[in-house]
N, C-alpha and C. Protein backbone atom coordinates (compact mmCIF):
# COMPACT_ATOMS: atom_id res chain seq x y z
N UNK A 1 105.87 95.10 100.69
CA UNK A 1 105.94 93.80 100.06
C UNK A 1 107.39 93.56 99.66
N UNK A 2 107.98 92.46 100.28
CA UNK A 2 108.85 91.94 99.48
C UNK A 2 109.37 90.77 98.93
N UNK A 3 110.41 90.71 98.12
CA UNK A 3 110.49 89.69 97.10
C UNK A 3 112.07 89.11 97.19
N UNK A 4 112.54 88.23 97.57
CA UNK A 4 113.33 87.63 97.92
C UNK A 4 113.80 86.82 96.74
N UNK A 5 115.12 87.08 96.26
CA UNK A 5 115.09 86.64 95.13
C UNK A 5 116.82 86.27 94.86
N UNK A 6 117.13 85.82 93.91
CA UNK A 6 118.81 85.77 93.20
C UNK A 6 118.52 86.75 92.38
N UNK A 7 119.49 87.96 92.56
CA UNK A 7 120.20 89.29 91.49
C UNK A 7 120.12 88.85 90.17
N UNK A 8 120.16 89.67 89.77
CA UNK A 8 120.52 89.28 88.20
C UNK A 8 122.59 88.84 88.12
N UNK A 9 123.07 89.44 89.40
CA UNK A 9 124.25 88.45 89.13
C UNK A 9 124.54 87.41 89.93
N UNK A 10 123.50 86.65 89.80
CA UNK A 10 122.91 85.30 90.60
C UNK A 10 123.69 85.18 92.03
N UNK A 11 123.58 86.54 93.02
CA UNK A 11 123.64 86.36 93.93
C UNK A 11 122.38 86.45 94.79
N UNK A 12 121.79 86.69 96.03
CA UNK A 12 121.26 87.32 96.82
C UNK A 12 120.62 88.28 96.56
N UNK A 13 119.24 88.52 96.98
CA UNK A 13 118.62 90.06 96.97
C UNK A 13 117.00 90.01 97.18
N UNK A 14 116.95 91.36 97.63
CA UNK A 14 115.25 91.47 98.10
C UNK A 14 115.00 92.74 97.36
N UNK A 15 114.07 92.49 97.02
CA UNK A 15 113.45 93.56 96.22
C UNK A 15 112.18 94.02 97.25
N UNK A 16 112.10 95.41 97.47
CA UNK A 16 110.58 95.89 98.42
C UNK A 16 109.99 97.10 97.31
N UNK A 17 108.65 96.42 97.54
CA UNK A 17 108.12 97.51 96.58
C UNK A 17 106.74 98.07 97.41
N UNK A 18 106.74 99.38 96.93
CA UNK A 18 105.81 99.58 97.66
C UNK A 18 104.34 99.24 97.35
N UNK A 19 103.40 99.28 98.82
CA UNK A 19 101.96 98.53 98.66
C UNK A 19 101.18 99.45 97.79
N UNK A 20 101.50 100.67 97.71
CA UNK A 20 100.46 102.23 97.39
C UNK A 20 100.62 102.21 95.98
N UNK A 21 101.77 102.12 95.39
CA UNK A 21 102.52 102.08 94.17
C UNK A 21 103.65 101.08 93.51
N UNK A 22 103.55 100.30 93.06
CA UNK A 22 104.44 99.23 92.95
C UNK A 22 106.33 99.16 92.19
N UNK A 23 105.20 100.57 91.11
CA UNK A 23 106.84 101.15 90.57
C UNK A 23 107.79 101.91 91.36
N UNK A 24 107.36 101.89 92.69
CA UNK A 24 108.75 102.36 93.40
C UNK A 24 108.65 101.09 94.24
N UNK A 25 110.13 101.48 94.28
CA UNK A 25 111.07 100.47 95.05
C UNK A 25 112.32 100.51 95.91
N UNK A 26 113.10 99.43 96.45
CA UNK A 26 114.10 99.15 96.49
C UNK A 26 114.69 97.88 96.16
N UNK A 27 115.72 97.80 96.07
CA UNK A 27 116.66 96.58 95.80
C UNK A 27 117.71 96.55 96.51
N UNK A 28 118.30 95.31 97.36
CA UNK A 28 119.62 95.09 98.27
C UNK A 28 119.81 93.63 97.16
N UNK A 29 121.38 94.21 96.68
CA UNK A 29 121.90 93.31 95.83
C UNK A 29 123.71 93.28 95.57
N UNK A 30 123.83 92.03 95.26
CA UNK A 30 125.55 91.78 94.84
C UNK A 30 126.47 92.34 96.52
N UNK A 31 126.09 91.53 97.36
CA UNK A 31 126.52 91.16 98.55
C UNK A 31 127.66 90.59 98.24
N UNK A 32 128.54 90.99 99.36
CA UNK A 32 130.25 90.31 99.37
C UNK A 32 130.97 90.99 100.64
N UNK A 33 131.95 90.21 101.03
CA UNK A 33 132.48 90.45 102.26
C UNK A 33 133.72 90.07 101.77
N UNK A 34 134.67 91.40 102.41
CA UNK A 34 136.06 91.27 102.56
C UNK A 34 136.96 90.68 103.73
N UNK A 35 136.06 90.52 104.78
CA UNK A 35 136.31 89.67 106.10
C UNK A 35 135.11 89.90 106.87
N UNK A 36 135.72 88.97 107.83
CA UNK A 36 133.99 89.00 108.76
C UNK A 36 133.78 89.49 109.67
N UNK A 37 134.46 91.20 109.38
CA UNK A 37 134.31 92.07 110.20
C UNK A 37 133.00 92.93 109.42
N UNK A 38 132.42 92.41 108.24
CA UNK A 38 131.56 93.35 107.27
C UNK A 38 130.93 92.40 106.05
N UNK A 39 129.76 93.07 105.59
CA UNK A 39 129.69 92.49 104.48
C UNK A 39 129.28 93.60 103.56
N UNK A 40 129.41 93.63 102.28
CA UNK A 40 128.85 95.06 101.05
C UNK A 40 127.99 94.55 100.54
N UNK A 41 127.75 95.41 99.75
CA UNK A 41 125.97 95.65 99.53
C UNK A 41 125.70 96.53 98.69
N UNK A 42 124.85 96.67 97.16
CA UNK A 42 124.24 97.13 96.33
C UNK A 42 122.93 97.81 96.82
N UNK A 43 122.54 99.05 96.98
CA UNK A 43 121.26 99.10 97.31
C UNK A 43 120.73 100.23 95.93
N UNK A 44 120.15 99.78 95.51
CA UNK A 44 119.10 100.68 94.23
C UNK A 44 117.95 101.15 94.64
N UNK A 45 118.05 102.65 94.28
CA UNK A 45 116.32 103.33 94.65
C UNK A 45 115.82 103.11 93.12
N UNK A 46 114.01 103.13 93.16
CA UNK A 46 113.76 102.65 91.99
C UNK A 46 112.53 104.05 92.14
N UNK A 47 111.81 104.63 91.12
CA UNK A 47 110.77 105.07 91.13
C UNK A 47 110.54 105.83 89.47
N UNK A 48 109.25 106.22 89.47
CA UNK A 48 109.22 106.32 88.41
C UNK A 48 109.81 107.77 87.76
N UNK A 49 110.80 107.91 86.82
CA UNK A 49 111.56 108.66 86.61
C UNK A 49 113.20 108.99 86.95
N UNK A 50 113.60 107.80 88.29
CA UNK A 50 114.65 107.81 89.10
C UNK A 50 114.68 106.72 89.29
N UNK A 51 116.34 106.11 89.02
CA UNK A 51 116.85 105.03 89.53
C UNK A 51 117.97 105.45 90.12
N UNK A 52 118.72 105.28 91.42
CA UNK A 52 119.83 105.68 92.05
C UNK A 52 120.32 104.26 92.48
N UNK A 53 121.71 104.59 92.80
CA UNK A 53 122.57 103.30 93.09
C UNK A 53 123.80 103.37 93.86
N UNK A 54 123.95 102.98 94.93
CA UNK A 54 125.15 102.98 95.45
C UNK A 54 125.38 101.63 95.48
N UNK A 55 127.00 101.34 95.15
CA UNK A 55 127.34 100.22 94.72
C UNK A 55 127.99 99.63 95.86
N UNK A 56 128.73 100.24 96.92
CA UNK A 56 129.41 99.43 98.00
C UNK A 56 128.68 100.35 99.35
N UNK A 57 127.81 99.96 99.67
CA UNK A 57 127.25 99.44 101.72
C UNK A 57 128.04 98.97 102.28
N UNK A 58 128.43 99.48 103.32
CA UNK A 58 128.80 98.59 104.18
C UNK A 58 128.09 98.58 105.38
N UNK A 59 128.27 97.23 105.67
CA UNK A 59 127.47 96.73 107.19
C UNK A 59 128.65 96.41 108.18
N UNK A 60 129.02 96.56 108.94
CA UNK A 60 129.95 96.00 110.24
C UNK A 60 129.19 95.52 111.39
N UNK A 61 129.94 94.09 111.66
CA UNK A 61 129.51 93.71 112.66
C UNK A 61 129.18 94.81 113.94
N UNK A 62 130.05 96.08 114.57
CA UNK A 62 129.76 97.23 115.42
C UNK A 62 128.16 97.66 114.72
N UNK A 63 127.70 97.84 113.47
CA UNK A 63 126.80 98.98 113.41
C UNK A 63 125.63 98.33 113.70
N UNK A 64 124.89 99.32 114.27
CA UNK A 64 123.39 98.66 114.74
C UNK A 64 122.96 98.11 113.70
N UNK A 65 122.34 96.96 113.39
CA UNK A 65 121.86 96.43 112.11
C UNK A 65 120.61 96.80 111.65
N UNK A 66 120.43 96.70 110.39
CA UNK A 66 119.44 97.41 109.64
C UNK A 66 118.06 96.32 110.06
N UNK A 67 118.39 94.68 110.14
CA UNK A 67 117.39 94.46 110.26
C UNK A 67 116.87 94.15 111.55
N UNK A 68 117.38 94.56 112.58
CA UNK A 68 117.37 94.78 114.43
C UNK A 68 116.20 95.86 114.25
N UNK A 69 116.92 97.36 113.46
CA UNK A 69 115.56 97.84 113.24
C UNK A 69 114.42 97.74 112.78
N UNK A 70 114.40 96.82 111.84
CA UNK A 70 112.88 96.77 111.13
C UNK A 70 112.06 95.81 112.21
N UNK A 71 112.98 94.72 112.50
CA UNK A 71 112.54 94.01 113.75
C UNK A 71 111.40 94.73 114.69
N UNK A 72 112.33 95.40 115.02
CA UNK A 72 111.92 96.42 116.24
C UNK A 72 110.22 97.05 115.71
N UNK A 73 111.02 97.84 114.55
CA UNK A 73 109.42 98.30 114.02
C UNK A 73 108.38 97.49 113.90
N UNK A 74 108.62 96.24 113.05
CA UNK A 74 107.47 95.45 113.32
C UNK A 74 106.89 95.11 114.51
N UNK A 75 107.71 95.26 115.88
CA UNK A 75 107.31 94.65 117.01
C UNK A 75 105.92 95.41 117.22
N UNK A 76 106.13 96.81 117.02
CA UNK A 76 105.62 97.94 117.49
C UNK A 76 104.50 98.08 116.52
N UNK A 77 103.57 96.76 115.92
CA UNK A 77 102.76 97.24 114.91
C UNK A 77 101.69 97.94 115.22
N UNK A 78 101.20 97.90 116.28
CA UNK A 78 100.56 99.00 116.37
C UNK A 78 100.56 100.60 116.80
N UNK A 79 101.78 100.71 116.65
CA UNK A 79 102.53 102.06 116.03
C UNK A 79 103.02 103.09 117.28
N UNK A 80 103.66 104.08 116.59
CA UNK A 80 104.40 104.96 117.62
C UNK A 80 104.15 106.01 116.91
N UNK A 81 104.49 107.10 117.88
CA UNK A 81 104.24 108.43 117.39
C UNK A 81 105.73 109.30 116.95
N UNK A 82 105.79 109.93 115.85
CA UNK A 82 107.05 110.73 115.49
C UNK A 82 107.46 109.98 114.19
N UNK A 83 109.23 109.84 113.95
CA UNK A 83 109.98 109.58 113.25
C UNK A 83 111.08 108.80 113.97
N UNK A 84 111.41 107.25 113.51
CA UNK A 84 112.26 106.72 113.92
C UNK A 84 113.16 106.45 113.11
N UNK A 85 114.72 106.44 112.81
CA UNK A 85 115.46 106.73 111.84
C UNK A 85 116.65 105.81 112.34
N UNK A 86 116.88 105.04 111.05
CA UNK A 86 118.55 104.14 111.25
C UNK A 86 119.73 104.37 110.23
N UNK A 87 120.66 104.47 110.06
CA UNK A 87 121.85 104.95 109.24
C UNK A 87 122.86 104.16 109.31
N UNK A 88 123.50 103.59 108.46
CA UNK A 88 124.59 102.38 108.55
C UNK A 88 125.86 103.36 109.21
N UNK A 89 126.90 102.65 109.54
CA UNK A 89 127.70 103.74 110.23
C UNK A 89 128.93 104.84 109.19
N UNK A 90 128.83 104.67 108.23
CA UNK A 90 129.29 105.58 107.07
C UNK A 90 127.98 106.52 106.41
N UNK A 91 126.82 106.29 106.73
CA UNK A 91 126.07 107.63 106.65
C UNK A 91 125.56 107.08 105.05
N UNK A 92 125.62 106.13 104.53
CA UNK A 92 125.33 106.49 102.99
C UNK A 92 123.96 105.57 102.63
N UNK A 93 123.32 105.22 103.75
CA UNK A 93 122.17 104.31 103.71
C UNK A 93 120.94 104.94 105.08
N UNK A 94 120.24 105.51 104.88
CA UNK A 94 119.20 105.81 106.12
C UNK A 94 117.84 105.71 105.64
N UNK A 95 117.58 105.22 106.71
CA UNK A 95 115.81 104.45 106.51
C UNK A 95 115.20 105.02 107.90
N UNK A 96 113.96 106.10 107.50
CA UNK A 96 113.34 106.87 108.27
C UNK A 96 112.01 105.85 108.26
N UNK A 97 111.22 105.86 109.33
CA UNK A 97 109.80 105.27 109.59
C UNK A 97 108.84 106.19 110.55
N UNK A 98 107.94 105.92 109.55
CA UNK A 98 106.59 106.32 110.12
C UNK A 98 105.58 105.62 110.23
N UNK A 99 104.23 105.81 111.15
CA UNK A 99 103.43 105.35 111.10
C UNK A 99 102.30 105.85 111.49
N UNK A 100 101.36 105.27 110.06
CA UNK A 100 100.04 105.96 109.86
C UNK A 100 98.54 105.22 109.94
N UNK A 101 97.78 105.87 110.33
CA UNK A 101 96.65 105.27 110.67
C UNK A 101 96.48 104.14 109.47
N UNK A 102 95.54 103.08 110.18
CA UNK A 102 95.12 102.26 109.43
C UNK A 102 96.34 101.32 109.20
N UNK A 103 97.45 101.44 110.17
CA UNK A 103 98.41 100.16 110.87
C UNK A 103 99.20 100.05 109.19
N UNK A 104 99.67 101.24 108.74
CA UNK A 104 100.73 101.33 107.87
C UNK A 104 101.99 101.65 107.95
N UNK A 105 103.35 101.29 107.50
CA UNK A 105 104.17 101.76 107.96
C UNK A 105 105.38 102.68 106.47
N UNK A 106 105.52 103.41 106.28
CA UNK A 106 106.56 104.47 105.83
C UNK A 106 107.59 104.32 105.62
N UNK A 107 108.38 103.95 104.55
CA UNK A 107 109.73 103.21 105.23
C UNK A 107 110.22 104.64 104.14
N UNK A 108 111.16 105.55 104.67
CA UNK A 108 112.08 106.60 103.35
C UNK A 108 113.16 106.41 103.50
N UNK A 109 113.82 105.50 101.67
CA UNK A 109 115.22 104.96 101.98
C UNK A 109 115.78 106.22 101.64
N UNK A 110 117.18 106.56 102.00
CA UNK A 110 118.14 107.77 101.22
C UNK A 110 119.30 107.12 100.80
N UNK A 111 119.35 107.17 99.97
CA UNK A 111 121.40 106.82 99.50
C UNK A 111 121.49 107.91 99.53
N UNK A 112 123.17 108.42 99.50
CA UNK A 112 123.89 109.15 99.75
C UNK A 112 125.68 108.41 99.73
N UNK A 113 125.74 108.38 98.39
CA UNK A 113 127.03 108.45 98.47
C UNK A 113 127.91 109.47 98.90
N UNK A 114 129.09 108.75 99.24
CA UNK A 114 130.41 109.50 99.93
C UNK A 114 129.50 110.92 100.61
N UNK A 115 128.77 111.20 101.64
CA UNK A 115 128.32 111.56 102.75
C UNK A 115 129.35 112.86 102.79
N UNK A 116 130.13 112.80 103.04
CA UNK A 116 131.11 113.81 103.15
C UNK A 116 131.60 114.64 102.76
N UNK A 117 131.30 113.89 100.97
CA UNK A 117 132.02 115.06 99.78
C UNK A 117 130.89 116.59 99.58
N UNK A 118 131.47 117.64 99.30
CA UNK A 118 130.77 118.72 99.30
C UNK A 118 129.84 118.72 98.28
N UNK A 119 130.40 117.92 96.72
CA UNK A 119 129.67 117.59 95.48
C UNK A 119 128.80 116.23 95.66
N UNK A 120 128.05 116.02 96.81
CA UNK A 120 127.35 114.49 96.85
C UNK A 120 126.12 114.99 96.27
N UNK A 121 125.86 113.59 96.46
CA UNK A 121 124.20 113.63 95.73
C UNK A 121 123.68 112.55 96.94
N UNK A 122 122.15 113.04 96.47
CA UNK A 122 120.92 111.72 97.43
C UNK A 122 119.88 111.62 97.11
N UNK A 123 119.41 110.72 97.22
CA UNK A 123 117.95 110.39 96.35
C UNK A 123 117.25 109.73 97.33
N UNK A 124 115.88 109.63 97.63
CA UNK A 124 115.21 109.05 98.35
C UNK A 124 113.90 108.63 97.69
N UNK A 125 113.33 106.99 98.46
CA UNK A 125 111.86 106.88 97.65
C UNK A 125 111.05 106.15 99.30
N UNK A 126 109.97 106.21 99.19
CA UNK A 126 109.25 105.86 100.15
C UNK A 126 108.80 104.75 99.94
N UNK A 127 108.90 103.65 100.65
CA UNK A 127 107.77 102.34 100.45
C UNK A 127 106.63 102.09 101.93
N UNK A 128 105.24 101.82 101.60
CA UNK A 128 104.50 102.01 102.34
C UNK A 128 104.57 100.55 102.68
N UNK A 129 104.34 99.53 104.11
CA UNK A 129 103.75 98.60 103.95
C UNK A 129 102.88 98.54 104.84
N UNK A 130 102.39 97.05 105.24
CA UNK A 130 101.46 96.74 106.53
C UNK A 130 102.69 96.72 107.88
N UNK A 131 102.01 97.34 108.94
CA UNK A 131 102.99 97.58 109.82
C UNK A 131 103.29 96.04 110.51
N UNK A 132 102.62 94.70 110.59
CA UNK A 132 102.43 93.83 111.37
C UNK A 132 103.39 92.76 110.23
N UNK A 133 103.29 91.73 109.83
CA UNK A 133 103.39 90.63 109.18
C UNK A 133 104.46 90.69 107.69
N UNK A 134 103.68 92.18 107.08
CA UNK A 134 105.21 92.36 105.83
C UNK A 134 105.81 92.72 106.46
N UNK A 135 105.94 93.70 107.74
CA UNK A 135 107.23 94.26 108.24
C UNK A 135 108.53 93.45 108.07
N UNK A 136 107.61 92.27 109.10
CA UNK A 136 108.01 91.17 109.81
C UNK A 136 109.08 90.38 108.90
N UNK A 137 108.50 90.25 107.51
CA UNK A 137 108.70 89.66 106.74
C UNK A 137 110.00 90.36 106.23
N UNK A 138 109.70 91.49 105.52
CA UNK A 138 110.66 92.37 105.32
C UNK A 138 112.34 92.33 106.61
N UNK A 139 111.75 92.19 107.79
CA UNK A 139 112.69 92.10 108.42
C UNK A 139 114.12 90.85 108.24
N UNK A 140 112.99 89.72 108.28
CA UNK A 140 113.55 88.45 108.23
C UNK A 140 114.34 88.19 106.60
N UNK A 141 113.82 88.88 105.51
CA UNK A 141 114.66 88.81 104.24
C UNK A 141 115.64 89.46 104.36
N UNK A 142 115.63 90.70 105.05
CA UNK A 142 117.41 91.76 105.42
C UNK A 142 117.89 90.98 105.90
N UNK A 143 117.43 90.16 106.99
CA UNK A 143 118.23 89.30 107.97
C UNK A 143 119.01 88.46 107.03
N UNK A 144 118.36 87.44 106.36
CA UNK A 144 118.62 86.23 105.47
C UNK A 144 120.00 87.04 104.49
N UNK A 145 119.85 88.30 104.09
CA UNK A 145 120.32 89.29 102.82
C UNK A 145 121.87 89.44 103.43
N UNK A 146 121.73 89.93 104.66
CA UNK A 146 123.10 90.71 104.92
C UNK A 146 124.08 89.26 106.35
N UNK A 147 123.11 88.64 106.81
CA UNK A 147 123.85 87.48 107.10
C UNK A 147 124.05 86.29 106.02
N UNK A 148 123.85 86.19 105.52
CA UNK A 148 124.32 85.47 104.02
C UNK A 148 123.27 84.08 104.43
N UNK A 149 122.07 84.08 105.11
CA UNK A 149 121.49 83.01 104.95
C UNK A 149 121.13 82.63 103.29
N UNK A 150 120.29 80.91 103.52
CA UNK A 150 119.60 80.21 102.00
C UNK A 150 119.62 80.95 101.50
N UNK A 151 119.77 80.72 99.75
CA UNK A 151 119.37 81.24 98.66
C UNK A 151 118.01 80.96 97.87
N UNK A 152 117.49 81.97 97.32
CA UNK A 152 116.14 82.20 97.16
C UNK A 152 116.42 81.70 95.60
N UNK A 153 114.30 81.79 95.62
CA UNK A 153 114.67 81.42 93.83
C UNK A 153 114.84 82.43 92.86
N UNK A 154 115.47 82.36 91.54
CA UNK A 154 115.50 83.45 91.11
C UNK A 154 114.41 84.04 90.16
N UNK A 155 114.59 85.17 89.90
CA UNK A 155 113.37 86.13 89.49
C UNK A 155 113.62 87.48 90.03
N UNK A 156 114.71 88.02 90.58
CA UNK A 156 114.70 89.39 91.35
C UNK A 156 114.82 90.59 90.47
């Protein structure tokens, strides 16, 4: 499920929460671009006991886009077998998918700041949805999120 909304710093943002459990989450928020070779990006893991945050994402026009994949996944709602996995091209955003009977889909975000440093940290939370229509949905709000389409109402 997600929720398409203005940030609390009345920019842009989708909030996905999961269908199984609602207190976990994610959040893509406080979007900005330094040229339009990229745009940044807030992404918050939410769950109960853990909130994590990486404050600058980056997306580049080169990196496979995050929402090409969900695309994709939704295409495939009636599911595939294994683990399909996407990673922005600095490593500090990856979204693993699965899919489970009864046409559900798995989404496990990881932050991982600075990827590289020996002292990093990473946190991950899972959101379950319907593999067909929220995917879908879900897809089309990343889309709207990280190409800077309309602004939503606020409440995020």
């Amino acid at each position: 499920m997600t929720t398409p909304d203005v940030a609390r710093s009345d920019g842009p943002c989708v909030t996905i929460r999961c269908q199984d459990n609602p207190a976990i989450g994610v959040e893509f928020s406080d979007r900005f671009g330094f040229d339009q070779d990229s745009v940044h990006y807030a992404v918050e893991l939410r769950a109960p006991g853990l909130t994590a945050r990486v404050d600058e994402v980056v997306a580049r026009i080169w990196d496979s886009d995050l929402y090409a994949f969900l695309e994709e996944l939704a295409a495939d709602y009636r599911g595939w077998h294994g683990e399909r996995t996407w990673h922005n091209n600095d490593r500090d955003l990856t979204v693993s998918a699965v899919f489970r009977s009864g046409g559900h889909v798995g989404l496990t975000w990881t932050a991982r700041p600075w990827p590289e440093a020996q002292a990093g940290w990473s946190a991950s939370v899972t959101t379950w949805s319907e593999a067909g229509e929220q995917l879908a949905s879900l897809a089309a709000d990343i889309r709207r999120f990280l190409t800077g389409g309309p602004r939503w109402p606020a409440g995020c």
